[in-house]
Protein backbone atom coordinates (compact mmCIF):
# COMPACT_ATOMS: atom_id res chain seq x y z
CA UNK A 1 -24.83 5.47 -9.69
CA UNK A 2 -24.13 7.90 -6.62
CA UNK A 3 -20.84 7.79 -4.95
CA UNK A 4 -22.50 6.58 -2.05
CA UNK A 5 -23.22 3.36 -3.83
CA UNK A 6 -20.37 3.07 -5.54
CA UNK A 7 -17.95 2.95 -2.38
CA UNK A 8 -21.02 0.28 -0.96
CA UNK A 9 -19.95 -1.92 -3.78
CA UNK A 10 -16.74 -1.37 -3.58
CA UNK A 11 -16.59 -2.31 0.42
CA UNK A 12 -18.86 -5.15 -0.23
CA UNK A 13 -16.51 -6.61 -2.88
CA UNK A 14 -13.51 -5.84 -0.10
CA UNK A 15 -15.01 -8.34 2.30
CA UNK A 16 -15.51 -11.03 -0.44
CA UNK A 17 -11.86 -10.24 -1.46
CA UNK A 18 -10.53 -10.65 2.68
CA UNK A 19 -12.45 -13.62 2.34
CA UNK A 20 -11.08 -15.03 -0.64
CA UNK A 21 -7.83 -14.34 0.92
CA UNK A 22 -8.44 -16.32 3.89
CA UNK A 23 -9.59 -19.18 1.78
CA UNK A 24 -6.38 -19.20 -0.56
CA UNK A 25 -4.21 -19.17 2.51
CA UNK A 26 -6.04 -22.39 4.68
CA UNK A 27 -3.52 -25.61 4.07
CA UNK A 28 -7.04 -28.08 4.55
CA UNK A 29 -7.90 -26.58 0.77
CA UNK A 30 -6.14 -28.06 -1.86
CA UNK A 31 -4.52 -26.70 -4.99
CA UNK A 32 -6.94 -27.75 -7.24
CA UNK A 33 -9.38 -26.49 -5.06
CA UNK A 34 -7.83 -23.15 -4.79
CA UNK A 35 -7.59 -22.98 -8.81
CA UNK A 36 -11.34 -23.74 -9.44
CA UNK A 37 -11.54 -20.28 -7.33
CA UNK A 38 -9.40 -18.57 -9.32
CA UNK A 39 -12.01 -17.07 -11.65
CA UNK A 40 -13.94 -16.21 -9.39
CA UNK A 41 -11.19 -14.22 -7.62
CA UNK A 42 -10.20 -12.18 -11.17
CA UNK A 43 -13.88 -10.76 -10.99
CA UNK A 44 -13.61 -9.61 -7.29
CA UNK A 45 -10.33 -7.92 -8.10
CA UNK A 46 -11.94 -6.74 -11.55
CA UNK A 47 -14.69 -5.48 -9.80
CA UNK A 48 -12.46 -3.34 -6.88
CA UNK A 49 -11.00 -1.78 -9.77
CA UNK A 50 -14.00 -0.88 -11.77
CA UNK A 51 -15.07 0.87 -8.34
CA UNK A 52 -11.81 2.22 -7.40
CA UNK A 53 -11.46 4.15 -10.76
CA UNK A 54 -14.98 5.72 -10.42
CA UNK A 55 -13.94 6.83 -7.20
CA UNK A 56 -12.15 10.41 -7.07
CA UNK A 57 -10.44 10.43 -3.51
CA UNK A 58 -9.32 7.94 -1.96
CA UNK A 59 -6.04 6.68 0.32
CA UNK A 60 -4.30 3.86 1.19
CA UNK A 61 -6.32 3.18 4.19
CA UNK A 62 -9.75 3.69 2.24
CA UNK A 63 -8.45 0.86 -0.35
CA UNK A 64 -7.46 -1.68 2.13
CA UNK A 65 -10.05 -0.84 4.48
CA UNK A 66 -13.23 0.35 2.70
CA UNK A 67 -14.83 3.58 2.76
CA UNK A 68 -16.73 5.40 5.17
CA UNK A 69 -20.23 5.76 4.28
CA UNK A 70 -22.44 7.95 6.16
């Protein structure tokens, strides 16, 4: 796996992570909801840090924001 690909996971895990985040915050979801999602939330957060390790440089603005790819 090139770099390239692995930062394109890694952003494409991001936006199902923002969205997750979103989703845990909305009040019109309920708890039990929220907790049936919870699994699926440990992989996305698994899965940014499978990526993140693989990647050599990075900063705080790449993590939170995704990488540039170009």
């Amino acid at each position: 796996m090139t770099d390239k690909e692995i930062k394109e996971r890694y952003n494409e895990l991001l936006k199902r992570f923002n969205k997750a985040e979103i989703y845990f915050d909305r009040k019109d979801v309920t708890q039990e909801d929220k907790e049936k999602q919870l699994d699926n939330f440990q992989k996305i957060l698994d899965g940014l840090n499978f990526y993140l390790n693989k990647i050599k440089k990075h900063t705080k603005k790449d993590v939170l924001g995704g990488f540039e790819i170009g």
